[in-house]
N, C-alpha and C. Protein backbone atom coordinates (compact mmCIF):
# COMPACT_ATOMS: atom_id res chain seq x y z
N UNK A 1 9.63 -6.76 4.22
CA UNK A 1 10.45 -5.81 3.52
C UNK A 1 11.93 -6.15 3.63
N UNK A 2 12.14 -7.25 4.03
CA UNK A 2 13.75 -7.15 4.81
C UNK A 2 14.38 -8.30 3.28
N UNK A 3 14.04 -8.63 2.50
CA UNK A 3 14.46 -9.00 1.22
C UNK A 3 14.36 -8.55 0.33
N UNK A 4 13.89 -7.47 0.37
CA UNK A 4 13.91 -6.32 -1.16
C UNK A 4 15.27 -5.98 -1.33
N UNK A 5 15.71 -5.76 -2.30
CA UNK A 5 17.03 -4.85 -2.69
C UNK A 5 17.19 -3.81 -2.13
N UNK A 6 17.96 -3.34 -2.16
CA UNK A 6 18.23 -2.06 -1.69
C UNK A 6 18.99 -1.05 -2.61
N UNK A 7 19.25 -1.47 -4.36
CA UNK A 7 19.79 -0.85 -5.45
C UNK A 7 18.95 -1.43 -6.51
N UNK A 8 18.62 -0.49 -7.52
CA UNK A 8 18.38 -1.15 -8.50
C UNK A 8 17.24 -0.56 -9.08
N UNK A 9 16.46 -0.91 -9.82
CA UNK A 9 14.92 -0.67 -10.09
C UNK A 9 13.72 -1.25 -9.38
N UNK A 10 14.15 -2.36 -8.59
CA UNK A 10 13.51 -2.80 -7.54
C UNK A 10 13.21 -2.38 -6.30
N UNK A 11 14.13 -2.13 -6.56
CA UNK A 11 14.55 -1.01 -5.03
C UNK A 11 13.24 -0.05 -4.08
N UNK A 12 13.20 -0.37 -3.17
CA UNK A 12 12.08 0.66 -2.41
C UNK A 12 12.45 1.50 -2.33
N UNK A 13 11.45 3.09 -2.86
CA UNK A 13 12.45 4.22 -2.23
C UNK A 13 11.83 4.79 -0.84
N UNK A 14 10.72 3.86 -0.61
CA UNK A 14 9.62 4.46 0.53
C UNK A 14 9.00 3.60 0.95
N UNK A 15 8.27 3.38 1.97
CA UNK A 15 7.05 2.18 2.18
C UNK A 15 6.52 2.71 3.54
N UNK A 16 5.06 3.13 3.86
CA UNK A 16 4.59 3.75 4.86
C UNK A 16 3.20 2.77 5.07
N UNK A 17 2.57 2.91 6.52
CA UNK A 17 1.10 2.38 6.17
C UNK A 17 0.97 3.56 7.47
N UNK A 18 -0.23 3.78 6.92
CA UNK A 18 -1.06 4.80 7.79
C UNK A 18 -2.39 4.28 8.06
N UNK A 19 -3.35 5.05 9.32
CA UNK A 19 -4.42 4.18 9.44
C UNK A 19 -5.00 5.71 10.22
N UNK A 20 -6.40 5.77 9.61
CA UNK A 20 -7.29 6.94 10.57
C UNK A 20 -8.89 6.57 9.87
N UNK A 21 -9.71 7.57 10.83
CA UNK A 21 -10.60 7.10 10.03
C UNK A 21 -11.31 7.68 9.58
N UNK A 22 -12.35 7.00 8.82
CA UNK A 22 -13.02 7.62 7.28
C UNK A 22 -13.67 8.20 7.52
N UNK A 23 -13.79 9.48 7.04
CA UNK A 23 -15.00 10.85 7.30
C UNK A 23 -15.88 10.44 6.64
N UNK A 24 -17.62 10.97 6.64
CA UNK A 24 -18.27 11.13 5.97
C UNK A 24 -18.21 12.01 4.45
N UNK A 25 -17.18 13.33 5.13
CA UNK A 25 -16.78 13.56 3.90
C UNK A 25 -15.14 13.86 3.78
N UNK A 26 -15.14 13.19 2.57
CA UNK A 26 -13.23 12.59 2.58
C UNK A 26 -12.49 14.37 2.56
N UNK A 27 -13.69 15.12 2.06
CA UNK A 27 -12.99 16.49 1.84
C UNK A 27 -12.83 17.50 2.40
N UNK A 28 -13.83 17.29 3.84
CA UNK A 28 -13.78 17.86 4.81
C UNK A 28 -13.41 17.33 6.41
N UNK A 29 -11.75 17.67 6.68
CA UNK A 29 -11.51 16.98 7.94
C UNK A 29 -12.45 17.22 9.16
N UNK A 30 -13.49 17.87 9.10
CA UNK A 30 -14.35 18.31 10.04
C UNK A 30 -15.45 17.61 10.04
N UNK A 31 -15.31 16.73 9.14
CA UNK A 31 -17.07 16.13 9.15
C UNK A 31 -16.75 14.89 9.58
N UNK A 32 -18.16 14.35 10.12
CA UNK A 32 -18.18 13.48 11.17
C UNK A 32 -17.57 11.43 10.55
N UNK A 33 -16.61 11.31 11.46
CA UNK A 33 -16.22 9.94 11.02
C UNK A 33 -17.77 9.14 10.64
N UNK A 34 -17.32 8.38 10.00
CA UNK A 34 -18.46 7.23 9.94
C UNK A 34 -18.38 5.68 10.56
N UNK A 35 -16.98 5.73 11.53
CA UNK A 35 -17.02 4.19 12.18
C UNK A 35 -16.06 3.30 11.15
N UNK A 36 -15.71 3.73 10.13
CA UNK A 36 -14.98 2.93 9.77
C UNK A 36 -13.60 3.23 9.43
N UNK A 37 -12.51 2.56 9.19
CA UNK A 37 -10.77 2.88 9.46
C UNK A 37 -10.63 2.53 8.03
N UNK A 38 -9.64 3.45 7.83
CA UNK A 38 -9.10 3.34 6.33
C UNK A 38 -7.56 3.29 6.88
N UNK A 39 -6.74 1.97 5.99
CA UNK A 39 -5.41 1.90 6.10
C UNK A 39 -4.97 1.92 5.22
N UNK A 40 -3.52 2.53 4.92
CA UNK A 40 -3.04 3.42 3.14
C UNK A 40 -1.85 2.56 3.56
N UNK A 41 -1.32 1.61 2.67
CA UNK A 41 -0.03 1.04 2.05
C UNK A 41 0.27 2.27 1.29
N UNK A 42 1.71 2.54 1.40
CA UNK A 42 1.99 3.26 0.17
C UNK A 42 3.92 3.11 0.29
N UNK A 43 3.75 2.06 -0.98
CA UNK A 43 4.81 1.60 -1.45
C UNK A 43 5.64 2.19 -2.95
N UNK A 44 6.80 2.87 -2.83
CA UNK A 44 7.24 3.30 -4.03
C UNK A 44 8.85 2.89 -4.06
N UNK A 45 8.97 2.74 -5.54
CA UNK A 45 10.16 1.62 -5.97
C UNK A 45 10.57 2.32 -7.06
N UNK A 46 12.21 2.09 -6.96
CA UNK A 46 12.76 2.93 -7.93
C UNK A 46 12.47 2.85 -9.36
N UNK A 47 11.38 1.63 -9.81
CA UNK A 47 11.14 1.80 -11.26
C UNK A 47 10.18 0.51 -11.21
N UNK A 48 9.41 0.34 -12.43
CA UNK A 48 8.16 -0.24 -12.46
C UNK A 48 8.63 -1.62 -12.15
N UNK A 49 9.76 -2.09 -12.18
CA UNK A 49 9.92 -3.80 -11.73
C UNK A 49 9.83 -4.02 -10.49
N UNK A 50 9.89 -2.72 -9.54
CA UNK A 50 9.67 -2.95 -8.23
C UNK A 50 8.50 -3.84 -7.75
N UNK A 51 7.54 -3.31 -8.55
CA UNK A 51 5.88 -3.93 -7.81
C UNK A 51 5.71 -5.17 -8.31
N UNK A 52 5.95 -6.18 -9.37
CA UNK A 52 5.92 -7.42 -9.72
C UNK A 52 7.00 -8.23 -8.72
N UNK A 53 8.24 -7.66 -8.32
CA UNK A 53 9.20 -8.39 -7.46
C UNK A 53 8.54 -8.22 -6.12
N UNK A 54 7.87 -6.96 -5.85
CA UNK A 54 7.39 -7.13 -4.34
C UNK A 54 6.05 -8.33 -4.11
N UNK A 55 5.43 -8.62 -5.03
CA UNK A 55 4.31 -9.37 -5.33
C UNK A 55 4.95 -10.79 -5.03
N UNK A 56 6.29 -10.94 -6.10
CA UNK A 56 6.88 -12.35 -5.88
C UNK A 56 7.42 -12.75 -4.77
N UNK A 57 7.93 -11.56 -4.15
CA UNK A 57 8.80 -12.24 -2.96
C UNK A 57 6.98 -12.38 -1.82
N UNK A 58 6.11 -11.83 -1.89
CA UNK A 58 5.28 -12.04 -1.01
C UNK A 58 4.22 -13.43 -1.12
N UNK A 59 4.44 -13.77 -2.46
CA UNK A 59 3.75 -15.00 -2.73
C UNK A 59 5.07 -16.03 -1.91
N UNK A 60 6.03 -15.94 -2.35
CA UNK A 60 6.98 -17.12 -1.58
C UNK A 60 7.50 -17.20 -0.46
N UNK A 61 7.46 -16.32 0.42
CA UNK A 61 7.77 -16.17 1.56
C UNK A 61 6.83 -15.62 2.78
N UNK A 62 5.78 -14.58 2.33
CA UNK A 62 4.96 -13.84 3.13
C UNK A 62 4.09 -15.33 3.67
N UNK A 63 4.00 -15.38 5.23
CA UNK A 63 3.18 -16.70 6.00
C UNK A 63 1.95 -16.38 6.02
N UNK A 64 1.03 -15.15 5.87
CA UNK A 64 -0.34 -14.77 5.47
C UNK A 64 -1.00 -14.87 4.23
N UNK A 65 -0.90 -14.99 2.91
CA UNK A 65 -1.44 -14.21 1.74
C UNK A 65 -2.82 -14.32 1.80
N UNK A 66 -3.25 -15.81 2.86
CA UNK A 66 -4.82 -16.23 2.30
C UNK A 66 -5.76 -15.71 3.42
N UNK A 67 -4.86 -15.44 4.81
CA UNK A 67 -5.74 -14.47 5.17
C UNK A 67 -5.57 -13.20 4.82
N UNK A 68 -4.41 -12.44 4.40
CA UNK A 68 -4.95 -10.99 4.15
C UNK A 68 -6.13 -11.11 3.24
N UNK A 69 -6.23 -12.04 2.06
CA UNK A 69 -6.70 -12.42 1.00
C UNK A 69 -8.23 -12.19 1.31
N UNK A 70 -8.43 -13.12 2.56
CA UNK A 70 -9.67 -13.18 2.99
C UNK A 70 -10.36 -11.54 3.56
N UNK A 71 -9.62 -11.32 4.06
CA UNK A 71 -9.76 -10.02 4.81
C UNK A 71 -9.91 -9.09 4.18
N UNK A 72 -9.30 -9.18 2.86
CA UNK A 72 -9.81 -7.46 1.92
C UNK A 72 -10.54 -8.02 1.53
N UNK A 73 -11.73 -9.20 1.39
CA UNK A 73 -12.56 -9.11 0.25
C UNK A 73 -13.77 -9.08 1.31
N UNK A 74 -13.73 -8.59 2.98
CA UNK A 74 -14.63 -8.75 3.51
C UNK A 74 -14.84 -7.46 3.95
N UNK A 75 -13.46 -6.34 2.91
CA UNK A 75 -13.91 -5.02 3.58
C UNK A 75 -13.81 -4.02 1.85
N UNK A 76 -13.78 -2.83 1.89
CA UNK A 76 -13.54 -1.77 0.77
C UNK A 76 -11.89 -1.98 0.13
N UNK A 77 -11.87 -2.63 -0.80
CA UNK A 77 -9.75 -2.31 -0.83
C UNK A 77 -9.86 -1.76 -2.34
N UNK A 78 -8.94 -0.87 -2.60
CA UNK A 78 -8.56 -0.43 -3.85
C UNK A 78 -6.90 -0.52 -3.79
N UNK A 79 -6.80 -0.90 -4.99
CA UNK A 79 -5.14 -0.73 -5.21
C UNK A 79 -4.87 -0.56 -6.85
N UNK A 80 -3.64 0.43 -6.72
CA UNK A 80 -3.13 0.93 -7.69
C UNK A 80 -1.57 0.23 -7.85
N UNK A 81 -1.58 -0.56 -8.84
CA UNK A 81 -0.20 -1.17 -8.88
C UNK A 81 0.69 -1.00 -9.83
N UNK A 82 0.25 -0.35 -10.78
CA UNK A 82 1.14 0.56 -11.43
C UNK A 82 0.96 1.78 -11.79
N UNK A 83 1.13 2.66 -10.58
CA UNK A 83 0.89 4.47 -10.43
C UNK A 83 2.69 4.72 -10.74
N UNK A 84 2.31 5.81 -11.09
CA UNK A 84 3.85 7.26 -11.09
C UNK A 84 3.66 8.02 -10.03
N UNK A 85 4.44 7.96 -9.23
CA UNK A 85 4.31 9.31 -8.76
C UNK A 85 4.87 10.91 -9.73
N UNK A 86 4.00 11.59 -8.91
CA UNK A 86 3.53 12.44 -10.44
C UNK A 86 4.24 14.02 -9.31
N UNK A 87 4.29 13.73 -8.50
CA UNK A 87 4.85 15.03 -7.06
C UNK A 87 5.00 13.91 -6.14
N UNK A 88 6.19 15.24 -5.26
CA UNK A 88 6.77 14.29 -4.24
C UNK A 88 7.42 16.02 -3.38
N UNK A 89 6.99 15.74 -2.02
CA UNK A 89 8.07 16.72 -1.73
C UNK A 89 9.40 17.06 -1.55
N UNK A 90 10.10 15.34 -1.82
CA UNK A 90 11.78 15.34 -1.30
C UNK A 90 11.93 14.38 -2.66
């Protein structure tokens, strides 16, 4: 993260990762984990050029891509790469 902009449409306005783990049921915090960890990237940028520049700077500089690479395709990954946020509390 330490080469992103910091103005612009590129710009991050947020970037969090969280990690807990996966209920049996996602809708009830009371029901019983199932053993496996869910970790949430959640990256938001002041406008849609953000997520193609964060992609580029991680292809040219990031020293992992081919193991993360390896690693999500040996577990559940979904990604949304061009969402709105649609609510926000701040």
């Amino acid at each position: 993260m330490t080469g992103h902009p910091r103005e612009g449409e590129e710009a991050p306005l947020s970037y969090t990762i969280s990690k807990g783990p996966e209920l049996s049921d996602p809708v009830d915090p009371n029901s019983a984990p199932t053993g496996n960890t869910i970790f949430v990237l959640n990256e938001v940028h002041q406008g849609p050029a953000g997520v193609p520049e964060h992609w580029r700077q991680a292809i040219e500089s990031w020293e992992d891509p081919p193991a993360f690479m390896a690693w999500s395709r040996r577990n559940t990954v979904s990604t949304l790469h061009d969402g709105v946020v649609v609510q926000s509390l701040w």
